[in-house]
Protein backbone atom coordinates (compact mmCIF):
# COMPACT_ATOMS: atom_id res chain seq x y z
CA UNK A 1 -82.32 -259.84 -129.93
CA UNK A 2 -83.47 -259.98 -126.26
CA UNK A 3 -80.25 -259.48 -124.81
CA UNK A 4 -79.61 -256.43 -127.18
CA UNK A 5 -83.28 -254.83 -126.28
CA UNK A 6 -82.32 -255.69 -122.33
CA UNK A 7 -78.97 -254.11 -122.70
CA UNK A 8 -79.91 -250.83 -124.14
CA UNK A 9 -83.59 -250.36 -123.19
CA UNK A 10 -83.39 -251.48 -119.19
CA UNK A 11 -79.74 -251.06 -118.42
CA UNK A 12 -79.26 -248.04 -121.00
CA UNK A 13 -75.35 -249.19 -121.90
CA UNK A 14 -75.91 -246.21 -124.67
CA UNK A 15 -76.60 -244.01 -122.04
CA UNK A 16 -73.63 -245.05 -119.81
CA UNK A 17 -71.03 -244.75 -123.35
CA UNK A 18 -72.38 -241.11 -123.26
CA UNK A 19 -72.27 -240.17 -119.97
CA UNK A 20 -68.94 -241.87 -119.78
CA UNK A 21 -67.95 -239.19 -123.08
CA UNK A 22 -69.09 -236.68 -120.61
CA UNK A 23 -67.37 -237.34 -117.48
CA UNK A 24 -63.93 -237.93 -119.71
CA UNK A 25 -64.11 -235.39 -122.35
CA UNK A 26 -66.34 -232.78 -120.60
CA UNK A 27 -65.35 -232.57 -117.07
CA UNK A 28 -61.92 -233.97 -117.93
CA UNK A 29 -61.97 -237.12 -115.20
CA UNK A 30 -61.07 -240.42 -115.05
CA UNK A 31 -63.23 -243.33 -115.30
CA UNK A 32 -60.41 -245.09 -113.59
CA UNK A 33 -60.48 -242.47 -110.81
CA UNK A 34 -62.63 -242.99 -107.79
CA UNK A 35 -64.43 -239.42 -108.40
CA UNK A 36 -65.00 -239.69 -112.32
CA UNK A 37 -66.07 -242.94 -111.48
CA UNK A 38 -68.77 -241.80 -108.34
CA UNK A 39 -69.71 -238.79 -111.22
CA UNK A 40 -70.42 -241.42 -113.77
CA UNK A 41 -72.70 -243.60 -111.22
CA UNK A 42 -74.53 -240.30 -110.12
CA UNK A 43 -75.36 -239.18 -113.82
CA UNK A 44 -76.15 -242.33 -115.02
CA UNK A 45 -78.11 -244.00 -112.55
CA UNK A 46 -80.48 -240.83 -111.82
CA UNK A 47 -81.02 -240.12 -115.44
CA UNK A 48 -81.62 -243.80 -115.74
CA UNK A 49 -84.11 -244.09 -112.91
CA UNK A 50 -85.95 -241.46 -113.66
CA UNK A 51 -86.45 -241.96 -117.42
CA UNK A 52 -87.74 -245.61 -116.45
CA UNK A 53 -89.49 -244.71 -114.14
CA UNK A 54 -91.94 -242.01 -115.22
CA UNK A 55 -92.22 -244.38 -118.67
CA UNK A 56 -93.24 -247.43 -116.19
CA UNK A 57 -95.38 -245.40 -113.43
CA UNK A 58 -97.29 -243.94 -117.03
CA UNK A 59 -98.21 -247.00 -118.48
CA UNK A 60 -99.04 -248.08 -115.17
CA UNK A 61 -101.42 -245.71 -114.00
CA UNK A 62 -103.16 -245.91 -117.54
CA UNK A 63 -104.06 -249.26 -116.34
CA UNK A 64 -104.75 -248.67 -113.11
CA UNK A 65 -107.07 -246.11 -114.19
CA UNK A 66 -109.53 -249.28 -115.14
CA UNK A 67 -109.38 -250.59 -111.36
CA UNK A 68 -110.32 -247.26 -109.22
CA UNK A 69 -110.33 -248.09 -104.99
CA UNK A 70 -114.47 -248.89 -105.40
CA UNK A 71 -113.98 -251.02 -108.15
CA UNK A 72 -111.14 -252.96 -106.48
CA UNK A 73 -112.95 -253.23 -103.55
CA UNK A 74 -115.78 -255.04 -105.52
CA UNK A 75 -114.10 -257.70 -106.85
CA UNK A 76 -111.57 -258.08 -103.59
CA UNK A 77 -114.77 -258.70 -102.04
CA UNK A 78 -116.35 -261.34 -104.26
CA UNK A 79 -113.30 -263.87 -102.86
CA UNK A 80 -112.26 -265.00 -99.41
CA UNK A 81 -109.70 -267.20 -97.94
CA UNK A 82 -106.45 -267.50 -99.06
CA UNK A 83 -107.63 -266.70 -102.45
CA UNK A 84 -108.87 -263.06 -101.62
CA UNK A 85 -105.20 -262.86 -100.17
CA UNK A 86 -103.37 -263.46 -103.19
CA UNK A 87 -105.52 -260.85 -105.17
CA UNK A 88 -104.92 -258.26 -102.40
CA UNK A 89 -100.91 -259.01 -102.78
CA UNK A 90 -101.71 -259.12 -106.36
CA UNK A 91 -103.32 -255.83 -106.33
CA UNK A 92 -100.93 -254.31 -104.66
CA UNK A 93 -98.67 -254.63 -107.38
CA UNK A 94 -100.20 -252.92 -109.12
CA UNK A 95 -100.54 -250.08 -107.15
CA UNK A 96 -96.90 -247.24 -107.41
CA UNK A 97 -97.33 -246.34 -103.59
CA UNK A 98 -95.07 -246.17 -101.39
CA UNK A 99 -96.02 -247.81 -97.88
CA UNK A 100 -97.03 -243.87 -96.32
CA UNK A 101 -99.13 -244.20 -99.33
CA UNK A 102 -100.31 -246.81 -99.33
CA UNK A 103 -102.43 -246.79 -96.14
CA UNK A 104 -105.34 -244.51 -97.01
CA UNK A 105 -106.26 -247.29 -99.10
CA UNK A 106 -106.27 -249.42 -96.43
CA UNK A 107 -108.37 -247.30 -94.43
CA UNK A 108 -110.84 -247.15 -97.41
CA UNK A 109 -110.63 -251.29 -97.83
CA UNK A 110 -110.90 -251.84 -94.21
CA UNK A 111 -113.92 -249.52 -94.00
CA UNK A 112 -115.85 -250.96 -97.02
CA UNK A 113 -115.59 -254.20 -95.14
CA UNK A 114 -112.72 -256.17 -96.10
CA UNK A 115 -110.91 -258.37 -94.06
CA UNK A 116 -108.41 -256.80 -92.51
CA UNK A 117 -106.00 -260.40 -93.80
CA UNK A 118 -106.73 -259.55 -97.25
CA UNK A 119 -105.72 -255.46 -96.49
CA UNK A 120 -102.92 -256.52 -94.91
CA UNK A 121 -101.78 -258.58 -97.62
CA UNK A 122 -102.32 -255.09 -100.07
CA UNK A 123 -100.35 -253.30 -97.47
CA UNK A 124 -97.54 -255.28 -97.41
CA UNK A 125 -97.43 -255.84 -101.09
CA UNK A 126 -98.23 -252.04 -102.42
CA UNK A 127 -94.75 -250.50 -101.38
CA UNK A 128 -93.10 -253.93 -101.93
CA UNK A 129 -93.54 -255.15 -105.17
CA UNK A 130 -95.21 -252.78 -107.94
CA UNK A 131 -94.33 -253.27 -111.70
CA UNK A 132 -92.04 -250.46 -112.15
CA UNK A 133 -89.84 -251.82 -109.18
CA UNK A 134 -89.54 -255.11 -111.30
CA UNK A 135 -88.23 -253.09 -114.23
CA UNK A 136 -86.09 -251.33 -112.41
CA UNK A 137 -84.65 -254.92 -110.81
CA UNK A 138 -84.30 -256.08 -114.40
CA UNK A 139 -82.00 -253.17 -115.55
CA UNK A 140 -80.07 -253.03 -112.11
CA UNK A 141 -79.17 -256.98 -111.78
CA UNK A 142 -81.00 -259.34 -113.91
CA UNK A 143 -84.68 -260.86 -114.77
CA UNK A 144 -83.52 -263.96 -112.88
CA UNK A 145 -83.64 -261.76 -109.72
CA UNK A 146 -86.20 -259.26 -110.51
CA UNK A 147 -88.77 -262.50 -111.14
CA UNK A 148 -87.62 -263.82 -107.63
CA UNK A 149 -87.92 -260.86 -106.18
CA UNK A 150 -91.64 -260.48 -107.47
CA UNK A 151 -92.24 -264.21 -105.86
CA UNK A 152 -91.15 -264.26 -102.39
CA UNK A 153 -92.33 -260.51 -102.38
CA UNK A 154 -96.02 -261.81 -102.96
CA UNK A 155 -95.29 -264.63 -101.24
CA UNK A 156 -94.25 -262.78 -97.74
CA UNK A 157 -97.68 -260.17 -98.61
CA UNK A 158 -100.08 -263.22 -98.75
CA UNK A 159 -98.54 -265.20 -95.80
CA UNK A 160 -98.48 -262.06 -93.74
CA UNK A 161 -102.20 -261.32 -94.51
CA UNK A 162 -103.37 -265.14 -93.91
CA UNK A 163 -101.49 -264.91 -90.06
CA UNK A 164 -102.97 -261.96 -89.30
CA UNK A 165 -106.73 -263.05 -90.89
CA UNK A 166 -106.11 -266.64 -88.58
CA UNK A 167 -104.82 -264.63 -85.63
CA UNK A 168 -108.68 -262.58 -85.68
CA UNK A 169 -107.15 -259.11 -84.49
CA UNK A 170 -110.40 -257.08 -86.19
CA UNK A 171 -110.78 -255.82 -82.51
CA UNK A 172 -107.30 -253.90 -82.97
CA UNK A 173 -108.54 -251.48 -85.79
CA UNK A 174 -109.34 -248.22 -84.45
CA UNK A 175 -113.08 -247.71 -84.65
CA UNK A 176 -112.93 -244.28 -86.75
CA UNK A 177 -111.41 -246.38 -89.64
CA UNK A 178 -114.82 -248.32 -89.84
CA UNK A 179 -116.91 -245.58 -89.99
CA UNK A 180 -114.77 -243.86 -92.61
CA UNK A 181 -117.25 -242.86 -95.79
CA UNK A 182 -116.09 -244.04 -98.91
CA UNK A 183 -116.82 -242.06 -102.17
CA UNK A 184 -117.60 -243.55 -105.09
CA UNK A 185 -116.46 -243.01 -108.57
CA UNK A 186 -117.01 -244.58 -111.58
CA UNK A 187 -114.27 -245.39 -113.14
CA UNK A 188 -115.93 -247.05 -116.34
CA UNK A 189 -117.21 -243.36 -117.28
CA UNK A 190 -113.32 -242.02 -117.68
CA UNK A 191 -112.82 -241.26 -121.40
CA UNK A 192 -108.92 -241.98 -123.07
CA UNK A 193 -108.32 -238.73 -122.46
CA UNK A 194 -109.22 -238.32 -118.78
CA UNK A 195 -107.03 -241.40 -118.39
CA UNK A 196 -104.11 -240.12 -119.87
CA UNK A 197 -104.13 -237.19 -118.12
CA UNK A 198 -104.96 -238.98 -115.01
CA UNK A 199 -101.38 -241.02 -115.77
CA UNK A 200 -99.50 -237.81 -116.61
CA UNK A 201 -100.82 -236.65 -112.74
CA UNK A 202 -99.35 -239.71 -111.40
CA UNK A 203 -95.88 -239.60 -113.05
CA UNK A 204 -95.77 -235.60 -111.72
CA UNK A 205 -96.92 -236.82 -107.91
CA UNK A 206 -94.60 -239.54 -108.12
CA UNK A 207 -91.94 -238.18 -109.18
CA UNK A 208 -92.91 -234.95 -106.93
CA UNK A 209 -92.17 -237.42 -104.14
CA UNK A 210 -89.38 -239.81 -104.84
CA UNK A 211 -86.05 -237.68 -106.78
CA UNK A 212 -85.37 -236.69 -103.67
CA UNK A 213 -84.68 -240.20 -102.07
CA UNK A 214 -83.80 -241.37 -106.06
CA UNK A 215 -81.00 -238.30 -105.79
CA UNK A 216 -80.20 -238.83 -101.62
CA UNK A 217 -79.84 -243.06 -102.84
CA UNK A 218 -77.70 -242.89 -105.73
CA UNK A 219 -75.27 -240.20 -103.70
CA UNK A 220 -75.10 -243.21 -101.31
CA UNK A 221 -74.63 -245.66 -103.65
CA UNK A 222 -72.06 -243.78 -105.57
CA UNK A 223 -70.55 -243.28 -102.24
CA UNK A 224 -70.47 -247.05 -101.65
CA UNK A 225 -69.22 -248.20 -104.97
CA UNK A 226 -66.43 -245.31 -105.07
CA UNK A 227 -65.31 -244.65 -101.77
CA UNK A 228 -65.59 -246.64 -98.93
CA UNK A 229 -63.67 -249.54 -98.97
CA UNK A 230 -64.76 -252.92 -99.53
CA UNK A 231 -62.88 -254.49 -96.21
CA UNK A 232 -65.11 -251.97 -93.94
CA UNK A 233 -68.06 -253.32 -96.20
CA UNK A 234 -67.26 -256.90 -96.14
CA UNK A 235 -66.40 -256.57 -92.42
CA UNK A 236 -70.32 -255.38 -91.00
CA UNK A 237 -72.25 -256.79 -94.00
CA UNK A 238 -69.87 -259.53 -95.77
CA UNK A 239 -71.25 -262.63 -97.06
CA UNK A 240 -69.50 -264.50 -94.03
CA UNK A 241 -71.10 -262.50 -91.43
CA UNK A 242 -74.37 -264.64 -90.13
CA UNK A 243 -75.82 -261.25 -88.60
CA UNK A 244 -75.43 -259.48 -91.70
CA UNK A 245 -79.24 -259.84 -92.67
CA UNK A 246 -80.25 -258.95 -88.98
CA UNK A 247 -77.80 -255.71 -89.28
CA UNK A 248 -79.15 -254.80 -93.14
CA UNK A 249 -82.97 -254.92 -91.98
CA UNK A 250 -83.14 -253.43 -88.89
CA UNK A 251 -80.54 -250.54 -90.74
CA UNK A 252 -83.24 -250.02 -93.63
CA UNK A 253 -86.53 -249.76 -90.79
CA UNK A 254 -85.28 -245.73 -89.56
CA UNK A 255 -85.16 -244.83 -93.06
CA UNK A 256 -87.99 -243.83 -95.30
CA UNK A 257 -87.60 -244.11 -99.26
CA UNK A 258 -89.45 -245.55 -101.75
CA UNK A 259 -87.78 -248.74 -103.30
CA UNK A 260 -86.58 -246.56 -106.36
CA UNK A 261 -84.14 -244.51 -104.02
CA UNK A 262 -83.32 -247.72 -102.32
CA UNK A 263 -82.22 -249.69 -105.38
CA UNK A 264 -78.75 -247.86 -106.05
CA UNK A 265 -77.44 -248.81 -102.72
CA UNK A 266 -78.25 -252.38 -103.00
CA UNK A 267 -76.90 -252.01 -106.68
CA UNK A 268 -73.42 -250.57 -104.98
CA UNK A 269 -73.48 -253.13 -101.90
CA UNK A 270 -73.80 -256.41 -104.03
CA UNK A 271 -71.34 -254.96 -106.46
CA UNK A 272 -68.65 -254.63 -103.16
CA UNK A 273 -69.55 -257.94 -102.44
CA UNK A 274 -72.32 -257.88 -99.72
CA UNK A 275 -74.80 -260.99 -100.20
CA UNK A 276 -77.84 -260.67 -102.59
CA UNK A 277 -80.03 -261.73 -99.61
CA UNK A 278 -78.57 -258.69 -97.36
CA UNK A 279 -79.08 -256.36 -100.15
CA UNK A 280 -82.43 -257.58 -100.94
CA UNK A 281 -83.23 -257.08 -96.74
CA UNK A 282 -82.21 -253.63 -96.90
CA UNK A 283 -84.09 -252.91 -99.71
CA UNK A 284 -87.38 -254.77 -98.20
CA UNK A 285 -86.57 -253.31 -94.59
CA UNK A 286 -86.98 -249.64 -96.17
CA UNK A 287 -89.68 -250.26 -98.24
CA UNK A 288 -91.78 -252.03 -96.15
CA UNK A 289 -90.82 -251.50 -92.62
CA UNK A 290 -90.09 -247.94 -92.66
CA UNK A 291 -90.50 -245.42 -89.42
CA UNK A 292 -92.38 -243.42 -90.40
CA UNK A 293 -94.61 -245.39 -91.81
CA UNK A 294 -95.34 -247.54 -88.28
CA UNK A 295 -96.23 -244.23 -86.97
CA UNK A 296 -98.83 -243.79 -89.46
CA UNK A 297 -100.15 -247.31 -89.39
CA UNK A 298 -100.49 -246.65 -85.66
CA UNK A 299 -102.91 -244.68 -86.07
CA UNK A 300 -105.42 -246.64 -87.65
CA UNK A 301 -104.64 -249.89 -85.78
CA UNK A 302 -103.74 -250.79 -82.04
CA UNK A 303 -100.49 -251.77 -80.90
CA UNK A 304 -101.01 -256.09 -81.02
CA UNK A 305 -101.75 -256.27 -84.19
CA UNK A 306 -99.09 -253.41 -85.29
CA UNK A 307 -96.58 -255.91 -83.30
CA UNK A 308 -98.21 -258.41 -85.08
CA UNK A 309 -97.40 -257.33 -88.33
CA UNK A 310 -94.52 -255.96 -87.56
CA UNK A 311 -93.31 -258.93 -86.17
CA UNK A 312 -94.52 -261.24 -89.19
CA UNK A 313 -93.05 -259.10 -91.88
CA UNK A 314 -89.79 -259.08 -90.38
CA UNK A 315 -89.32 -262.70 -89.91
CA UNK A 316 -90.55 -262.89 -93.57
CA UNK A 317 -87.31 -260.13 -94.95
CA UNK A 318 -85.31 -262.24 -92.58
CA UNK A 319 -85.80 -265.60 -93.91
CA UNK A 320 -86.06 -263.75 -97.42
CA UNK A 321 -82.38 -262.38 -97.08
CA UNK A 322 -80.28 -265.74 -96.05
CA UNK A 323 -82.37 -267.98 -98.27
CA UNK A 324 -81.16 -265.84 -101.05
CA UNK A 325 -77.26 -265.72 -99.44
CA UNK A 326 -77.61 -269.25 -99.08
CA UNK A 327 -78.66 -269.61 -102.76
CA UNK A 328 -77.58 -266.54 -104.83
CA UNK A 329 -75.23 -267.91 -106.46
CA UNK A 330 -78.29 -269.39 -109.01
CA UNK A 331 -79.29 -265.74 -109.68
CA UNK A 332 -75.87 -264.26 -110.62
């Protein structure tokens, strides 16, 4: 019974039989042929993506309606030490924000007096690791690797904040983000309705933001699977290559998409063979190490402790993509 609900309500085989009517009976291709097959990816996977993940980022915002920034910021600050750094990570998760996104709330943690190791750790994990990603994992690959991914994910997010909380780099935050005013809101006085309209608002912002890079990442994916061939593939990112973790991370940091437009191209790159650990790389590289996203962050903090957590975060996908190469066989 599980393995029926998996199959048709995360990987959607029912909508992949129809769409696979369509491409043969409407548009007259081949599945056989490397365009009916690209057309099939393409229609599938966005209709896919985006039908999980307005039904995820709903549900999820409905809950996250119960933990506004004030209120998170009160119980973030009843813990400290390595404990306060897994609920950051923690909290992060449950946060839909991409890492651009994610850093006015660290400005507002950081100013209510946080330590900057447990905002770090909520920086790192917000773009990361949110539920809907995990979902999304599970219908791509398998629960095997989505649950993995969820572990070392947190894992990397609370490490990274306790380095930078033991390396005491407070001095490195601009001063304007300590004197930023934080609003308050009570979020115990939202009625049902003002939280389901508050989730509706999400799913439209979020989804305002991402089909883009959801449209631009299954192209490339489609792209991948369809038409370049797996020798040029297996020759820069093969699972033989050592560097091919270096060459998938530091590929992912110039690019900016949120992990739902990155998720078709790792889909298309393990399926021509590349390692689960380089896949998983590019995927983290993007997410959490994008451009423009260092530009923003420099902003708010000075350039040690950006280099700092630069540096820390991309040891951590590193390490993250040949411990699964070495091991992904378990996960297959």
């Amino acid at each position: 019974m599980f393995l029926w609900l998996n199959n048709q309500l995360l990987k959607m085989e029912w909508l992949s039989n129809l769409v696979e009517k369509l491409v043969e009976q409407v548009f007259g291709l081949s599945m056989s042929d490397r365009l009916g097959g690209s057309v099939h990816f393409f229609i599938y996977d966005v209709i896919k993506i985006f039908i999980l993940l307005s039904t995820l980022i709903f549900i999820i915002s409905y809950i996250q309606s119960f933990f506004p920034p004030e209120r998170t910021r009160k119980i973030l600050g009843r813990f400290n030490g390595i404990s306060a750094n897994i609920l950051g990570a923690l909290f992060g998760t449950i946060t839909p924000f991409c890492s651009c996104s994610s850093i006015p709330l660290f400005i507002g943690f950081t100013s209510a007096g946080l330590p900057i190791g447990v905002t770090f750790s909520f920086l790192i994990s917000s773009p990361l690791v949110d539920l809907a990603s995990v979902i999304l994992l599970a219908s791509i690959f398998n629960w095997k690797i989505a649950i993995a991914y969820v572990i070392v994910g947190l894992i990397l997010a609370i490490v990274g904040g306790t380095v930078i909380s033991k390396a005491k780099l407070e001095e490195y935050v601009e001063p304007f983000v300590y004197g930023t005013v934080v609003g308050e809101v009570d979020g115990q006085q939202l009625t049902t309705a003002d939280r389901l309209n508050f989730a509706k608002d999400q799913v439209a912002d979020i989804v305002k933001r991402v089909w883009l890079y959801i449209f631009i990442g299954v192209g490339i994916g489609a792209a991948i699977h369809n038409w370049i061939p797996e020798s040029i593939i297996s020759a820069v990112l093969g699972q033989d290559k050592w560097y091919s973790v270096l060459v998938a991370t530091l590929i992912g940091i110039p690019m900016y998409a949120d992990i739902f437009g990155t998720l078709p191209i790792a889909e298309a790159l393990v399926l021509k063979g590349v390692g689960l650990g380089t896949a998983l790389s590019f995927m983290m590289g993007v997410t959490a190490l994008s451009l423009p996203s260092l530009i923003m962050l420099k902003k708010v903090v000075k350039a040690r402790l950006l280099a700092v957590f630069f540096g820390v975060v991309t040891l951590g996908i590193i390490t993250i993509g040949y411990v699964f190469n070495a091991i992904g066989y378990l996960f297959m």
